[in-house]
C-alpha atoms as a PDB file:
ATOM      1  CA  UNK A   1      15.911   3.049   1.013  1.00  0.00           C
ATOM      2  CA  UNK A   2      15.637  -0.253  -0.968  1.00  0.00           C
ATOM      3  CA  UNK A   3      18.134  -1.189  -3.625  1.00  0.00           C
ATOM      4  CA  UNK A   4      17.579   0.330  -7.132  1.00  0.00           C
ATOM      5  CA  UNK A   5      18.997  -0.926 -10.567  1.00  0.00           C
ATOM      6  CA  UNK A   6      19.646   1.410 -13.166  1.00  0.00           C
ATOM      7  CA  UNK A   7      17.493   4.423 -13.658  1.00  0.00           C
ATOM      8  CA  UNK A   8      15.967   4.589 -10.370  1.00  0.00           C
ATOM      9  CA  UNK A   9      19.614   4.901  -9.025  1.00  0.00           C
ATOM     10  CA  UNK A  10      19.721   8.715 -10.336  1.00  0.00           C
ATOM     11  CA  UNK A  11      16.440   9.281  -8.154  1.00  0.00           C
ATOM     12  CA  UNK A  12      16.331  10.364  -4.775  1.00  0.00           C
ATOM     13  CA  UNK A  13      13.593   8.429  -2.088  1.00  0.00           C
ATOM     14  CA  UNK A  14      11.318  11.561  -2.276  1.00  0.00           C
ATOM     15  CA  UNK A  15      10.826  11.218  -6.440  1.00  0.00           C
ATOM     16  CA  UNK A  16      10.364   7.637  -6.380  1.00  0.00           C
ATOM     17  CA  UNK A  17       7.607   7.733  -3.184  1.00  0.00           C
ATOM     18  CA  UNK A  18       5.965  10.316  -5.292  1.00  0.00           C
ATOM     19  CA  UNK A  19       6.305   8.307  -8.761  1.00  0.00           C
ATOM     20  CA  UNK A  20       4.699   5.611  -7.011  1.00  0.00           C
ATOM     21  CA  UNK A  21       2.011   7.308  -5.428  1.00  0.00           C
ATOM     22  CA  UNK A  22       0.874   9.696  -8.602  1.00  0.00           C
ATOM     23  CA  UNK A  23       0.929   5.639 -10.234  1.00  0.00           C
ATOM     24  CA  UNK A  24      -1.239   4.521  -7.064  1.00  0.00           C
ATOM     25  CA  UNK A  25      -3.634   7.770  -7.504  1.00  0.00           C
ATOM     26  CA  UNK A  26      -4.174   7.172 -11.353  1.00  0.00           C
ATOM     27  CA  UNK A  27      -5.028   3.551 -11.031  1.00  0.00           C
ATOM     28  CA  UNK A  28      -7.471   4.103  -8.213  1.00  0.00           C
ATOM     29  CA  UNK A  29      -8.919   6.748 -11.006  1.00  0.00           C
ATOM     30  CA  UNK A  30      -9.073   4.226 -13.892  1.00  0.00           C
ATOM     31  CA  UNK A  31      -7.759   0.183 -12.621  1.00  0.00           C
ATOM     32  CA  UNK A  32      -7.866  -0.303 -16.421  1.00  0.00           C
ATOM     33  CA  UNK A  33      -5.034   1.392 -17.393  1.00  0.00           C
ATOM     34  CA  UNK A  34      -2.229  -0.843 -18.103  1.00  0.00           C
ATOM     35  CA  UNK A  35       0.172   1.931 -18.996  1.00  0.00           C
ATOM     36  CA  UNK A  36      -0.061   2.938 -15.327  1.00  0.00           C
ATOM     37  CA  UNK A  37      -0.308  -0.612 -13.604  1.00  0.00           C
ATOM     38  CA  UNK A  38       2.722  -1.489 -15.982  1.00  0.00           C
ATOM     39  CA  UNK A  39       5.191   1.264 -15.122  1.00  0.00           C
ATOM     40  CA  UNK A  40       3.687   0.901 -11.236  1.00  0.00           C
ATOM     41  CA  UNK A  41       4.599  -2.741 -11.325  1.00  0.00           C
ATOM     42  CA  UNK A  42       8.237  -1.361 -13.421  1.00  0.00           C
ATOM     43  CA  UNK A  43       8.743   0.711 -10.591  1.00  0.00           C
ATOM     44  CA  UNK A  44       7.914  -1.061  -7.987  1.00  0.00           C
ATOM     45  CA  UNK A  45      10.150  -4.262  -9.150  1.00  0.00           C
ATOM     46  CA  UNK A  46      13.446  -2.172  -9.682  1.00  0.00           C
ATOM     47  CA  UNK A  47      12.829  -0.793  -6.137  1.00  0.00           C
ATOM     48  CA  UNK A  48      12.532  -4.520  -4.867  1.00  0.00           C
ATOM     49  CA  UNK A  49       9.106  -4.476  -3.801  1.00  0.00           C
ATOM     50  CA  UNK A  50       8.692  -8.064  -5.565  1.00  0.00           C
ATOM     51  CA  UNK A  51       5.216  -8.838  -4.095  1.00  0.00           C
ATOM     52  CA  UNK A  52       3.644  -5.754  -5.070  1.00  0.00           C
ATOM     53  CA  UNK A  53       5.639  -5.884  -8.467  1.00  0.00           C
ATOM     54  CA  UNK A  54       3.833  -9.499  -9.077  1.00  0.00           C
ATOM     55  CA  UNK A  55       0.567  -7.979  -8.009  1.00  0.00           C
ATOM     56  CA  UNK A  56       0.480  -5.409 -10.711  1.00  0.00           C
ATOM     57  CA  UNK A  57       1.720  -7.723 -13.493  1.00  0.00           C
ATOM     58  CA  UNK A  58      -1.143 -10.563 -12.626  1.00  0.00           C
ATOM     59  CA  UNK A  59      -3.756  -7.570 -12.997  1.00  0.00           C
ATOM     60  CA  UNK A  60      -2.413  -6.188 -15.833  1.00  0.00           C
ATOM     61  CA  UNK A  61      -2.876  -9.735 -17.292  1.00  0.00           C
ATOM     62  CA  UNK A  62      -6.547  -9.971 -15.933  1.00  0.00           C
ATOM     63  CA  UNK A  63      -7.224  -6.996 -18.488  1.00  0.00           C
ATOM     64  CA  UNK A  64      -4.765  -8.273 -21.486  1.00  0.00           C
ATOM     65  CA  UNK A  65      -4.508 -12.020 -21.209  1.00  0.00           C
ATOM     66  CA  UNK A  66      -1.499 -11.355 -24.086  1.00  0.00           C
ATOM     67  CA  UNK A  67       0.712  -8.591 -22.843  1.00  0.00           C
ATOM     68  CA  UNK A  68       3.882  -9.906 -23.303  1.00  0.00           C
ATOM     69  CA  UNK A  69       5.681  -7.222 -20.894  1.00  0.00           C
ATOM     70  CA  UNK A  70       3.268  -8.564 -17.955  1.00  0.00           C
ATOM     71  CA  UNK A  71       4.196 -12.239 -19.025  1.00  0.00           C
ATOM     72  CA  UNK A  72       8.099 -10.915 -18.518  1.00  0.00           C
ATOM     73  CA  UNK A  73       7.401  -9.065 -15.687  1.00  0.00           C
ATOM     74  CA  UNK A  74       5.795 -12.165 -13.788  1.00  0.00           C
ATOM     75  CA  UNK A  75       8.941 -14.387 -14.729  1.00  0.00           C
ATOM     76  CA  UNK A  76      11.504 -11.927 -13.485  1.00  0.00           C
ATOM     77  CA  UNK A  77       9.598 -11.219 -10.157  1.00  0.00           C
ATOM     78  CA  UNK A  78       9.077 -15.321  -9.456  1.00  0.00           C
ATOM     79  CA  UNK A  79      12.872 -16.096 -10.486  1.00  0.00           C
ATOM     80  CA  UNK A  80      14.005 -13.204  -7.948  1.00  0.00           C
ATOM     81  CA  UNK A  81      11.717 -14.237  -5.357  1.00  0.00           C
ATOM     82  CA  UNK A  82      13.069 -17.795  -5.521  1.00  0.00           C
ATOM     83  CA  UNK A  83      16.620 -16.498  -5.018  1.00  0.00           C
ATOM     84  CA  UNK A  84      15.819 -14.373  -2.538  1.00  0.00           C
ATOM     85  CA  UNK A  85      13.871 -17.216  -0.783  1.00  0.00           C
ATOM     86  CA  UNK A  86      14.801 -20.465  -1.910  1.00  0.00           C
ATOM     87  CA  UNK A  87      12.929 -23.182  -0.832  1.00  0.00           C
ATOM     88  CA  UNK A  88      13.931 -26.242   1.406  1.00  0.00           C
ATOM     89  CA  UNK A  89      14.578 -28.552  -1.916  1.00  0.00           C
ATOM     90  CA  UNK A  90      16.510 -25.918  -3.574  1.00  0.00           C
ATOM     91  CA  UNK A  91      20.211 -27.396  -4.316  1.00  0.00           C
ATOM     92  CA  UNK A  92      22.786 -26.321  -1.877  1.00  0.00           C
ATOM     93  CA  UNK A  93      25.929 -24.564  -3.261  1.00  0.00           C
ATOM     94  CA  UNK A  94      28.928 -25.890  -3.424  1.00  0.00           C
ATOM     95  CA  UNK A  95      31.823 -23.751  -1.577  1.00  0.00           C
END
């Protein structure tokens, strides 16, 4: 099971699989609605699944060019990509 923060820590793998996929069925019923996509892409960031996370957030954006929780979305998932992956000019640690 991937690592959870916070709320998701109370849930066990079976609620979160189906959280995601009731998410999953309503947007492939209506893509527009950003309530969905934005608690999918919620969801899918606390449970580490960065790339899908970043996914949701850019199409939420596509429909609302302003939604500030997709602009703060977008910034947490590229800031925890780059530490997760940090690239070859990244500075080194000291020890």
């Amino acid at each position: 099971m991937p690592q959870s923060s916070g709320r998701l820590q109370s849930l066990d793998a079976n609620e979160w699989t189906r959280r995601v996929w009731r998410l999953h069925d309503t947007l492939k019923i209506c893509p527009t609605d950003l309530n969905a996509r934005c608690d999918l892409a919620m969801l899918l960031e606390e449970l580490g699944e960065l790339e899908g996370a970043l996914f949701n957030w850019r199409q939420t954006l596509a429909y609302d060019p302003n939604n500030l929780k997709a602009w703060e979305g977008i910034g947490r998932c590229r800031e925890s990509l780059r530490q997760r992956n940090p690239g070859p000019h990244a500075p080194q640690r000291r020890q």
